[in-house]
PDB file of N, CA and C in Angstrom:
ATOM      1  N   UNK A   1     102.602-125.129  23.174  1.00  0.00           N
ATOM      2  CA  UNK A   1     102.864-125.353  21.764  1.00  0.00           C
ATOM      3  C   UNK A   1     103.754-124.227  21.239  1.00  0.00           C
ATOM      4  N   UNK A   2     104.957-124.435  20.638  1.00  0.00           N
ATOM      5  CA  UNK A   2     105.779-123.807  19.766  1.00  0.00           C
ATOM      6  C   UNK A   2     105.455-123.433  18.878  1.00  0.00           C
ATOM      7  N   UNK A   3     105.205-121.874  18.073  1.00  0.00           N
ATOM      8  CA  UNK A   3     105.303-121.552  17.060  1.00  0.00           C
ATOM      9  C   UNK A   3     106.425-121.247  16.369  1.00  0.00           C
ATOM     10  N   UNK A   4     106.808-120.979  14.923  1.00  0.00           N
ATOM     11  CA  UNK A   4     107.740-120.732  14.417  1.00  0.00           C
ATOM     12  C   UNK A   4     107.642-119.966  13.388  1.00  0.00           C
ATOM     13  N   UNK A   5     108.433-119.452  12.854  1.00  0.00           N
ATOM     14  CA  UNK A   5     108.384-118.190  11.644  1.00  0.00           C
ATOM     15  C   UNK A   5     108.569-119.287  10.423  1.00  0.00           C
ATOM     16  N   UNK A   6     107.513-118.800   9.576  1.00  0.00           N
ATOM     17  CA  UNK A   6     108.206-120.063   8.625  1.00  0.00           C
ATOM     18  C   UNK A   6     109.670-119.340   7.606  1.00  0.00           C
ATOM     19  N   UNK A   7     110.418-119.797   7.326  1.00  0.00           N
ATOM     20  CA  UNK A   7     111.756-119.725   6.844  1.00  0.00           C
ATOM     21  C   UNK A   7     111.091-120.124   5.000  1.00  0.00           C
ATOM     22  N   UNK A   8     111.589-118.773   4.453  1.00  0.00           N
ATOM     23  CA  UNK A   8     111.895-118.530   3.311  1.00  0.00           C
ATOM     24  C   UNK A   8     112.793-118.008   2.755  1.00  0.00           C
ATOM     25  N   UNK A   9     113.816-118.508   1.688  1.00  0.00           N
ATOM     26  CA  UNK A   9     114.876-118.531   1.107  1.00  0.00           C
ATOM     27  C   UNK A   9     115.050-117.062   0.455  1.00  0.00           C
ATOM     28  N   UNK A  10     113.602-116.686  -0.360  1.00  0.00           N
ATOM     29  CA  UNK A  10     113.925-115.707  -0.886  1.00  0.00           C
ATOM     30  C   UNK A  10     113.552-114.439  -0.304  1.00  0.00           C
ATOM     31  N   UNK A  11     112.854-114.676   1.126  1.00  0.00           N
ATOM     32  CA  UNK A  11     112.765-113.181   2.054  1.00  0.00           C
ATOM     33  C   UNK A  11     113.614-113.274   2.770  1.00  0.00           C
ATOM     34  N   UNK A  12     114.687-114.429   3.229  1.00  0.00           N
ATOM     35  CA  UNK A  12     116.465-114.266   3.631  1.00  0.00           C
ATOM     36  C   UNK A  12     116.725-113.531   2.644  1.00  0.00           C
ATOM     37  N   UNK A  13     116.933-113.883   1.752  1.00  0.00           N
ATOM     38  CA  UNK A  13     117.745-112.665   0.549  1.00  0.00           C
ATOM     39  C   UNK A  13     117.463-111.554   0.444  1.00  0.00           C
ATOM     40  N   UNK A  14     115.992-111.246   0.653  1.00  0.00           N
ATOM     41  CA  UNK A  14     115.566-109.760   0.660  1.00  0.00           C
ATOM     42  C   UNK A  14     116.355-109.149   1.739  1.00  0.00           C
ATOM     43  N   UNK A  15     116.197-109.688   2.685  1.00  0.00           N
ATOM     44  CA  UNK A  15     116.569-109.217   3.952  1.00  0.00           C
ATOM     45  C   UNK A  15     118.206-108.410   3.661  1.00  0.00           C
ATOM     46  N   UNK A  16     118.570-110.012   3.274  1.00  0.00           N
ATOM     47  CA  UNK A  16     120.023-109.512   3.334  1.00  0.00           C
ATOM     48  C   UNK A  16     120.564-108.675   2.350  1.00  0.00           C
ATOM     49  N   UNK A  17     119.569-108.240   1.034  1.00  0.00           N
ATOM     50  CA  UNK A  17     120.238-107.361   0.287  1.00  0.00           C
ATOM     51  C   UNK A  17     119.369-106.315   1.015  1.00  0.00           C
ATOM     52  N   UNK A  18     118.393-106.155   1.444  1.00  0.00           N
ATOM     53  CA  UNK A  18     118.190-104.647   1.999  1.00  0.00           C
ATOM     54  C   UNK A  18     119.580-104.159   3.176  1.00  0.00           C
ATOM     55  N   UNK A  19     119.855-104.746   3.970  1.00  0.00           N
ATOM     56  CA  UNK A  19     121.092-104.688   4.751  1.00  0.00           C
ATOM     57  C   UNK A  19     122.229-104.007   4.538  1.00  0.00           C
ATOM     58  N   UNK A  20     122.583-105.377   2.926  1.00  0.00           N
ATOM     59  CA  UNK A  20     124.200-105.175   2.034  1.00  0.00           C
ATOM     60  C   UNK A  20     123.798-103.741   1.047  1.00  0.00           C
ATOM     61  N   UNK A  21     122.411-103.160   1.266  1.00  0.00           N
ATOM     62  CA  UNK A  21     122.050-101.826   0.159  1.00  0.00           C
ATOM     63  C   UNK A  21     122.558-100.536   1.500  1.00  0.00           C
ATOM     64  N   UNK A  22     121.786-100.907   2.354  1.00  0.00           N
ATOM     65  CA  UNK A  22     122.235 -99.330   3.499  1.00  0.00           C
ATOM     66  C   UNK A  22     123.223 -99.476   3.800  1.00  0.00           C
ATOM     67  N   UNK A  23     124.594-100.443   3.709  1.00  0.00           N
ATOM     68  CA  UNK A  23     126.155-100.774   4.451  1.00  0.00           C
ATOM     69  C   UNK A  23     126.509 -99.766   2.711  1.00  0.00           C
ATOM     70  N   UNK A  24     126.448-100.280   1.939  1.00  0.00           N
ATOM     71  CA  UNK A  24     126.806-100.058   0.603  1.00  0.00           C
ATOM     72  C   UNK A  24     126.405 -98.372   0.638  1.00  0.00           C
ATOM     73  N   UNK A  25     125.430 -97.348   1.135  1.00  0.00           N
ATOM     74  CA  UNK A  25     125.338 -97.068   0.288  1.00  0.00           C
ATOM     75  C   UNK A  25     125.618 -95.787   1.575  1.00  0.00           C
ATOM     76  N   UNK A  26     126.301 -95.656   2.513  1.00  0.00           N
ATOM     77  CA  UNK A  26     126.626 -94.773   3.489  1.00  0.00           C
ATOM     78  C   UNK A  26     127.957 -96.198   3.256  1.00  0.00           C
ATOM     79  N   UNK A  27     128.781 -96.800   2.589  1.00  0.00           N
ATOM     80  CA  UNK A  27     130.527 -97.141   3.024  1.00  0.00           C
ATOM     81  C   UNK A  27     131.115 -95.853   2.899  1.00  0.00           C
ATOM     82  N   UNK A  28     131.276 -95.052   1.891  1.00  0.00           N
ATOM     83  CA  UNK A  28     132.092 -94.456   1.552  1.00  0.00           C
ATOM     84  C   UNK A  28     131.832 -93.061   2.019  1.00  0.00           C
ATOM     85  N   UNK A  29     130.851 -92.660   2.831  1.00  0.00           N
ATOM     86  CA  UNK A  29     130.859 -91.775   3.676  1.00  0.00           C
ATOM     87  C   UNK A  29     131.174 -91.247   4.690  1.00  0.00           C
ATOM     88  N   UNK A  30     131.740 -90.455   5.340  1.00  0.00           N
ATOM     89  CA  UNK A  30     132.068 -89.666   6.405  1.00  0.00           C
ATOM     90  C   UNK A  30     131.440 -88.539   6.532  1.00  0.00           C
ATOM     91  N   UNK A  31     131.678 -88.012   8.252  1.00  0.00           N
ATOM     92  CA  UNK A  31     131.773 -86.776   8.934  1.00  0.00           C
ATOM     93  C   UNK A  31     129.758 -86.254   8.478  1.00  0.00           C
ATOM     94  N   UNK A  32     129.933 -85.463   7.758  1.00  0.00           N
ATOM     95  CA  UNK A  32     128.143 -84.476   7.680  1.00  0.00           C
ATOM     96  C   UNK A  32     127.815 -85.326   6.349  1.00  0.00           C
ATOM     97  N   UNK A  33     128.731 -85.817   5.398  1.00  0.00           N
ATOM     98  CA  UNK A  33     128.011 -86.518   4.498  1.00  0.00           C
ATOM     99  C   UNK A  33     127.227 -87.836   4.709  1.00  0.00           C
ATOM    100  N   UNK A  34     128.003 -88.155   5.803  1.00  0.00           N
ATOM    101  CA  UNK A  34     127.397 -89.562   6.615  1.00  0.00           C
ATOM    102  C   UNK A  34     125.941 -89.109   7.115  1.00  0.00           C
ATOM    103  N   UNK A  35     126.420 -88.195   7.913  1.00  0.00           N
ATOM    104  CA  UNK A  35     124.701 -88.058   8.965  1.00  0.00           C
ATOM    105  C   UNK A  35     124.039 -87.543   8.080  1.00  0.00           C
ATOM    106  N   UNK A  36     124.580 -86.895   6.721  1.00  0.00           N
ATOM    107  CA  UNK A  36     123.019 -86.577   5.733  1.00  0.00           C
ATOM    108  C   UNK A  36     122.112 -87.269   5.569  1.00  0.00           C
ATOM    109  N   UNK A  37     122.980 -88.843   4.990  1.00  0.00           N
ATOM    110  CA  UNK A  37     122.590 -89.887   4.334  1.00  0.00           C
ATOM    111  C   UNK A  37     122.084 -90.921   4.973  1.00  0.00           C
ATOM    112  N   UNK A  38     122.426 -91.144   6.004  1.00  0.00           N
ATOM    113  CA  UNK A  38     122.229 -92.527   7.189  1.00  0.00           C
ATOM    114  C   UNK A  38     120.589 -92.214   7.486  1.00  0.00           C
ATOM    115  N   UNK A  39     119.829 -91.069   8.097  1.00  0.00           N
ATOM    116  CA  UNK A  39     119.015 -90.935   8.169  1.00  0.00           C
ATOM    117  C   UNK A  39     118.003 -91.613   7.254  1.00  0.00           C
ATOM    118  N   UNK A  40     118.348 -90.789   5.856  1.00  0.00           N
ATOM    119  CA  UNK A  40     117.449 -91.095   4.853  1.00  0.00           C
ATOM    120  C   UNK A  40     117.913 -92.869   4.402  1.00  0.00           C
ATOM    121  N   UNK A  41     118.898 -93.316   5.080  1.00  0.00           N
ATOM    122  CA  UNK A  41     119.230 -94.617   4.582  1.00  0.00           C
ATOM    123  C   UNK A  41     118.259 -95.610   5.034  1.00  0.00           C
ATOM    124  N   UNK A  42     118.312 -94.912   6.772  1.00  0.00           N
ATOM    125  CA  UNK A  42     117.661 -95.786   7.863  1.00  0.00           C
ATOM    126  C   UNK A  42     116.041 -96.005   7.506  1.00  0.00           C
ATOM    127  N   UNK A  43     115.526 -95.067   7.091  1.00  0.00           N
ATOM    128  CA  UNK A  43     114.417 -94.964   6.840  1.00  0.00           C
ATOM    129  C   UNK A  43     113.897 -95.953   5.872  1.00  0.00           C
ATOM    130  N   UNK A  44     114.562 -95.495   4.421  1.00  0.00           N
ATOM    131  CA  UNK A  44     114.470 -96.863   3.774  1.00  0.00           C
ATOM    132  C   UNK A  44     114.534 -97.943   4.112  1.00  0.00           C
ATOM    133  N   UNK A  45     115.778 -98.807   4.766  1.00  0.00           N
ATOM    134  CA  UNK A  45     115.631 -99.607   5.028  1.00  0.00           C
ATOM    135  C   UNK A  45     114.631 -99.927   5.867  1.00  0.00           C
ATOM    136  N   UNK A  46     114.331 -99.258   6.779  1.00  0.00           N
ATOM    137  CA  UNK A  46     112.960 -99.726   8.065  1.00  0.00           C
ATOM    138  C   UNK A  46     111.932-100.127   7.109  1.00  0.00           C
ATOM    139  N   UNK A  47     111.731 -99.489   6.162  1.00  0.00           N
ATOM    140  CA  UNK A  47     110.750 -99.885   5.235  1.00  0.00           C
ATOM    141  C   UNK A  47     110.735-101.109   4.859  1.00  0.00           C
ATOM    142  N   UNK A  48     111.495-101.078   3.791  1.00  0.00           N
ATOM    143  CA  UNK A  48     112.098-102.180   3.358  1.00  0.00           C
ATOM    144  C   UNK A  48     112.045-103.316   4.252  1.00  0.00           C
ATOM    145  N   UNK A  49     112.160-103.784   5.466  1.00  0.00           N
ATOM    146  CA  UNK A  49     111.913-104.693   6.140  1.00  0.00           C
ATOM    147  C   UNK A  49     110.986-104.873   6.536  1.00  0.00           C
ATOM    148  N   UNK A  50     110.019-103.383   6.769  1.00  0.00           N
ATOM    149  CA  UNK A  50     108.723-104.009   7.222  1.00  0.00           C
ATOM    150  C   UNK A  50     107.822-104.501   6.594  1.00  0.00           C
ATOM    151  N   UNK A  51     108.348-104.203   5.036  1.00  0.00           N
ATOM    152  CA  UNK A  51     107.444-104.386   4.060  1.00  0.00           C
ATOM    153  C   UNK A  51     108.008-106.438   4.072  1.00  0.00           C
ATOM    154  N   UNK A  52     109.144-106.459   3.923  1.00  0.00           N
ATOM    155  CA  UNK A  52     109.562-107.989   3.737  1.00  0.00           C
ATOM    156  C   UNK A  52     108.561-108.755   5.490  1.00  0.00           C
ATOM    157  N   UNK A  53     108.658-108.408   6.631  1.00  0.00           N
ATOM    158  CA  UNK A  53     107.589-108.742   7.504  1.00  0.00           C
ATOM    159  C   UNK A  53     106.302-109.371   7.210  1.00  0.00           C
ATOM    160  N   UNK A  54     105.414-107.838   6.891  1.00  0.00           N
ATOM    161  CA  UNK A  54     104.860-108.044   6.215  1.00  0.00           C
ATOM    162  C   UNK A  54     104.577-109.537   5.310  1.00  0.00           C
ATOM    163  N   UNK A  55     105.241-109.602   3.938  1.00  0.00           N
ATOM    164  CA  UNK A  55     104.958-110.679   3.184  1.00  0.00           C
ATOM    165  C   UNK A  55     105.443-111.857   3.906  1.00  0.00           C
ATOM    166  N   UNK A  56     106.395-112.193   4.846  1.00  0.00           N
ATOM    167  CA  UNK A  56     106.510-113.147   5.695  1.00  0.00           C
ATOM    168  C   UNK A  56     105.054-113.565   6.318  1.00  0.00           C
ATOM    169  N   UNK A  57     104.727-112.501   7.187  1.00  0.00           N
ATOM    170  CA  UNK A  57     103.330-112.237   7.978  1.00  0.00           C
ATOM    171  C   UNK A  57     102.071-113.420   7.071  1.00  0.00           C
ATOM    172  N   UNK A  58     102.157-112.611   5.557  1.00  0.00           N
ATOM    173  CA  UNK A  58     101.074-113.452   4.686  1.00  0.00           C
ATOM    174  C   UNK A  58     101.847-114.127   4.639  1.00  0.00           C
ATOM    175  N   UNK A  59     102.644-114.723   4.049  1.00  0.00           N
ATOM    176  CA  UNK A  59     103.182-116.693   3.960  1.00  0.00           C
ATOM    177  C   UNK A  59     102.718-117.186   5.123  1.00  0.00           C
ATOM    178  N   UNK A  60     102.810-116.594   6.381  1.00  0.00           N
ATOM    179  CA  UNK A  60     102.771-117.667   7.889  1.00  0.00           C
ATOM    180  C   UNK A  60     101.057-117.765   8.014  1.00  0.00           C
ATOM    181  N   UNK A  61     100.092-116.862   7.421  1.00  0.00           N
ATOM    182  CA  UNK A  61      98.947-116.902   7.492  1.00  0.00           C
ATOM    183  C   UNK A  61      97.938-117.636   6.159  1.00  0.00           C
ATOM    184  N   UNK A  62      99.014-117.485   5.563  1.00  0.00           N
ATOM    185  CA  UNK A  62      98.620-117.791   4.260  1.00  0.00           C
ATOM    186  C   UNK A  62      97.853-117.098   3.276  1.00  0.00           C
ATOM    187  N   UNK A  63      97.661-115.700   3.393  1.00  0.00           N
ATOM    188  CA  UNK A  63      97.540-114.802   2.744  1.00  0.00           C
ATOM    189  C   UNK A  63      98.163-114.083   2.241  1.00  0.00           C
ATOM    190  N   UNK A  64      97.349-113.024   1.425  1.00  0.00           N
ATOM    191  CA  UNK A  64      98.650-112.443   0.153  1.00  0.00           C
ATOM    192  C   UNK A  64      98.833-111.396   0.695  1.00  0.00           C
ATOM    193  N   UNK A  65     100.186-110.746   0.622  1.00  0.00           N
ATOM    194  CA  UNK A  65     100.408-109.345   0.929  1.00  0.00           C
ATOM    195  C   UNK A  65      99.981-108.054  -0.075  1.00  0.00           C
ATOM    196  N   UNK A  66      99.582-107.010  -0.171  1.00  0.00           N
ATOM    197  CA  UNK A  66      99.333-106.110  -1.006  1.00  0.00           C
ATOM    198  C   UNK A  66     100.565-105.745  -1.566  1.00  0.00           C
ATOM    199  N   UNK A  67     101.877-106.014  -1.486  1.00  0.00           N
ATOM    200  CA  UNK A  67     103.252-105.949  -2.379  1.00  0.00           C
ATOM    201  C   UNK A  67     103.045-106.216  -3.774  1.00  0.00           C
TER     202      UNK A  67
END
């Protein structure tokens, strides 16, 4: 038996603005200002997705996320 992730419209969007936020927000960086920022970018974002997981996680179980 196949399982599947269930597909939601508005945790695609999360997704993809957490993405279009860390491209956006290290574009205009270079050289040591880059590696300042990317770190602390990466981080956020890891968050940021695991937290969107997460509420995926409860939709596929059908429980609520603490978000």
């Amino acid at each position: 038996m196949t399982t599947y992730a269930p597909h939601d419209a508005a945790l695609d969007e999360r997704t993809r603005q957490a993405w279009a936020a860390y491209r956006d927000d290290l574009s205009e960086l270079s050289g040591k200002a880059y590696d300042e920022a990317e770190t602390t970018a990466w981080e956020h974002l890891q968050e940021t997705l695991r937290d969107i997981a997460e509420d995926r996680a409860a939709l596929h179980t059908g429980g609520a996320s603490e978000h």
